[in-house]
C-alpha atoms as a PDB file:
ATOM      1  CA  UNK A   1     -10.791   6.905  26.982  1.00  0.00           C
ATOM      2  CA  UNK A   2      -9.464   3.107  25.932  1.00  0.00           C
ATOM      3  CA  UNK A   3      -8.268   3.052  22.418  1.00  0.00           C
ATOM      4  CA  UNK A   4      -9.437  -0.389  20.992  1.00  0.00           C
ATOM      5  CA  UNK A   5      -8.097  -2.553  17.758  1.00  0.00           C
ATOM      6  CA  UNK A   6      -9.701  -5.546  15.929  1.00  0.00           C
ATOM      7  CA  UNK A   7      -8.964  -7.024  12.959  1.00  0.00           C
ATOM      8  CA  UNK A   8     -11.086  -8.076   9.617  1.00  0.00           C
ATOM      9  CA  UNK A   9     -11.152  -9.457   6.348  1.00  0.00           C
ATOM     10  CA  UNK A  10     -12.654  -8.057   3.429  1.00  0.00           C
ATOM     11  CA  UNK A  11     -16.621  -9.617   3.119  1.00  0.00           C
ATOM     12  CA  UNK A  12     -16.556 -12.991   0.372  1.00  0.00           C
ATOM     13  CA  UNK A  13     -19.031 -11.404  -2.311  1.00  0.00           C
ATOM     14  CA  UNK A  14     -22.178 -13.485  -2.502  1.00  0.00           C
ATOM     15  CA  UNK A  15     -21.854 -14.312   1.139  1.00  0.00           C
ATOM     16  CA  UNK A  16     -24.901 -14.534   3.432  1.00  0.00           C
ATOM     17  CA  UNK A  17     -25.233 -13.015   6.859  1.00  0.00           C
ATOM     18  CA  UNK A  18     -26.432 -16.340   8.475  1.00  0.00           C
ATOM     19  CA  UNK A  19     -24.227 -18.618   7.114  1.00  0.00           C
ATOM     20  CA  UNK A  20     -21.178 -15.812   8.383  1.00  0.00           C
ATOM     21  CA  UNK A  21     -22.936 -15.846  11.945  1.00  0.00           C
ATOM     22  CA  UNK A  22     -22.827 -19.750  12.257  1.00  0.00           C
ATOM     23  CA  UNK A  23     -19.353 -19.899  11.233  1.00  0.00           C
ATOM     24  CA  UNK A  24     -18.181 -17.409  14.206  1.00  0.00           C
ATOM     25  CA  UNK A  25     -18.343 -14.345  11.827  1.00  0.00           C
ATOM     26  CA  UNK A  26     -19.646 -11.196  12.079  1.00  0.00           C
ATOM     27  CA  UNK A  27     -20.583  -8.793   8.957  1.00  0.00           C
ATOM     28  CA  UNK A  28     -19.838  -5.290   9.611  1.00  0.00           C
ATOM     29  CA  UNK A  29     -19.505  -2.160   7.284  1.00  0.00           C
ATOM     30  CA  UNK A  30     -17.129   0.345   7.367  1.00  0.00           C
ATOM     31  CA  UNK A  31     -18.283   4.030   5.856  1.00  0.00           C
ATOM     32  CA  UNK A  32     -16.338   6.779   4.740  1.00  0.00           C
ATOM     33  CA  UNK A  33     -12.753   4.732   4.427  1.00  0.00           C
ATOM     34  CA  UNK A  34     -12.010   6.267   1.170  1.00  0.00           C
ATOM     35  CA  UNK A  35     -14.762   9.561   0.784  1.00  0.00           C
ATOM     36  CA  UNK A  36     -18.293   7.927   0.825  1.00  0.00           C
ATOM     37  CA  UNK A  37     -17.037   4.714   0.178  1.00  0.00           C
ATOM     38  CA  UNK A  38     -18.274   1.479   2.237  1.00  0.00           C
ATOM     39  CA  UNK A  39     -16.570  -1.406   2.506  1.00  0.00           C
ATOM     40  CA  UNK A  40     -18.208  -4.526   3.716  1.00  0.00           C
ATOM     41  CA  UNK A  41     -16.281  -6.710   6.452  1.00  0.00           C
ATOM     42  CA  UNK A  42     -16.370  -9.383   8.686  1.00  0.00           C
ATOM     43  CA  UNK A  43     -14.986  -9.820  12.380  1.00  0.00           C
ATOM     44  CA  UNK A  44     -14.800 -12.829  14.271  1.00  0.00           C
ATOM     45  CA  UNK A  45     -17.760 -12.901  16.328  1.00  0.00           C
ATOM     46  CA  UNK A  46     -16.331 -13.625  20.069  1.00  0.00           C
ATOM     47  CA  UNK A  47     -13.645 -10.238  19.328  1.00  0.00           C
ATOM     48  CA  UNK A  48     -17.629  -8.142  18.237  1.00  0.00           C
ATOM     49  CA  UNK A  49     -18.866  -9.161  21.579  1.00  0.00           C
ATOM     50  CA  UNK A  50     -15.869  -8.127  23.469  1.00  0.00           C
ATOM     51  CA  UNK A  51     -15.745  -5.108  21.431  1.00  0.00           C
ATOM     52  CA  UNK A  52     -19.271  -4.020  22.083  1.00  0.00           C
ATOM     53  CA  UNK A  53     -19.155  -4.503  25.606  1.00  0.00           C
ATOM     54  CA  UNK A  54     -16.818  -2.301  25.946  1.00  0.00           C
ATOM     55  CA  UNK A  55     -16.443   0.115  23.535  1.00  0.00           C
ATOM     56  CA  UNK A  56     -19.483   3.142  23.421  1.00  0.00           C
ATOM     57  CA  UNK A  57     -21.317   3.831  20.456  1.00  0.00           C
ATOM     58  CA  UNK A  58     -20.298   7.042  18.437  1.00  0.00           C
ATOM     59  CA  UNK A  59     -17.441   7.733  21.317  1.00  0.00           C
ATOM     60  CA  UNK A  60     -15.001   4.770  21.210  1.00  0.00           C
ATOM     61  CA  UNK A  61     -11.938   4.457  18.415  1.00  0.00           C
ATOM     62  CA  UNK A  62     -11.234   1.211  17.241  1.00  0.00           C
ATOM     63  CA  UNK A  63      -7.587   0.550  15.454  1.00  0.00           C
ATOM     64  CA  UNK A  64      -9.150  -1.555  12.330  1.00  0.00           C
ATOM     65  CA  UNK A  65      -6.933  -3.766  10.907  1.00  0.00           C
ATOM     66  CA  UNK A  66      -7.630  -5.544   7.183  1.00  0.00           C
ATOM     67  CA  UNK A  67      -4.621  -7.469   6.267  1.00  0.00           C
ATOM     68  CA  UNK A  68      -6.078  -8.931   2.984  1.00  0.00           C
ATOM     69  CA  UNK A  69      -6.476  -5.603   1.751  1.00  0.00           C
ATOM     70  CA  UNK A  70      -2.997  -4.119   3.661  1.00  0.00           C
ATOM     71  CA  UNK A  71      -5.384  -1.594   5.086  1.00  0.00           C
ATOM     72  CA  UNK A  72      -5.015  -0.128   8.871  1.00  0.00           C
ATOM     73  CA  UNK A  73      -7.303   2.858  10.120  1.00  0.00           C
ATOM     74  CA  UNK A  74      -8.914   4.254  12.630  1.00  0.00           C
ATOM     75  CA  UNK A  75     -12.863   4.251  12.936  1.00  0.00           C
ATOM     76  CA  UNK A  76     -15.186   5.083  15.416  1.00  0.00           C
ATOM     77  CA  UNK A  77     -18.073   2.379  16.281  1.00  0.00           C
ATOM     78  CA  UNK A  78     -21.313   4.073  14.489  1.00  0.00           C
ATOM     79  CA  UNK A  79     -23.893   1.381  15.435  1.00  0.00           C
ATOM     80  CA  UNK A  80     -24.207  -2.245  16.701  1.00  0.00           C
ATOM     81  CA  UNK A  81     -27.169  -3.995  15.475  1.00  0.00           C
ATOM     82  CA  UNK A  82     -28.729  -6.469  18.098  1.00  0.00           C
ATOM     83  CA  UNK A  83     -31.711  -9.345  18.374  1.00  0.00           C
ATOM     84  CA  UNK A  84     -34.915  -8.033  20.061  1.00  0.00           C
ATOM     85  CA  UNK A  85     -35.025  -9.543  23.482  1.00  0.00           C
ATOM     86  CA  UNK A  86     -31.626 -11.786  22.637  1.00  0.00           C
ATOM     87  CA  UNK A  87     -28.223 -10.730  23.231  1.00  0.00           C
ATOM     88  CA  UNK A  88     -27.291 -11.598  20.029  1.00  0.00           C
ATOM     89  CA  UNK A  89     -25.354  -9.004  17.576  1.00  0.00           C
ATOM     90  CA  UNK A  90     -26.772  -8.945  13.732  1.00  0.00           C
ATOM     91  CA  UNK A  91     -24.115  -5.931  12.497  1.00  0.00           C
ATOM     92  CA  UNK A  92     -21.695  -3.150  13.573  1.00  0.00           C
ATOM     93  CA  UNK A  93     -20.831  -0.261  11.415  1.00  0.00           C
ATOM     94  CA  UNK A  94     -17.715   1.856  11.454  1.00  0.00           C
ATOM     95  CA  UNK A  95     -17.468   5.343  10.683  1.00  0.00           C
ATOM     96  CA  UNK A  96     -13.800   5.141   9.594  1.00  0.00           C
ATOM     97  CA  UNK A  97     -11.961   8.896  11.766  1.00  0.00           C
ATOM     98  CA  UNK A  98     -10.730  11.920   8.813  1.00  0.00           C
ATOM     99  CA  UNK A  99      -7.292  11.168   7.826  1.00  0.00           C
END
């Protein structure tokens, strides 16, 4: 199976979901990075498509990279939140892999 990577920066507190989506962001969660921990994240948007397409849910480990935070792990893609009928993406979460 493909081993994936993408890189993120730590989530601006306050920040709204919309306002990351227009600007080419995606939020995303990571759970379980440090116990039951989440950490809330955001990926560029065009990398989140590529990603989902083709990556599988609950299978697929992802190389996540947070440079702000000096962070690397690996995490397995948990769930990818999409629009309805569009094929727009609202959220992924990462189940970061036992260390």
């Amino acid at each position: 199976m493909a081993k994936f990577s993408i890189e993120a920066a730590k989530r601006p507190e306050g920040s709204k979901p919309n306002a990351l989506r227009r600007e080419g962001k995606m939020p995303a969660t990571v759970y379980g990075h440090n116990g039951t921990e989440s950490l809330q994240i955001v990926i560029d948007a065009k990398q989140a498509g590529f990603l989902v397409r083709d990556a599988v849910e609950r299978k697929s480990q992802i190389d996540l990279s947070i440079p702000d935070l000096k962070m690397n792990t690996t995490a397995v893609l948990q769930e990818v939140q999409k629009h309805p009928w569009k094929p727009s993406i609202y959220h992924i979460s990462f189940m970061a892999a036992k260390a």
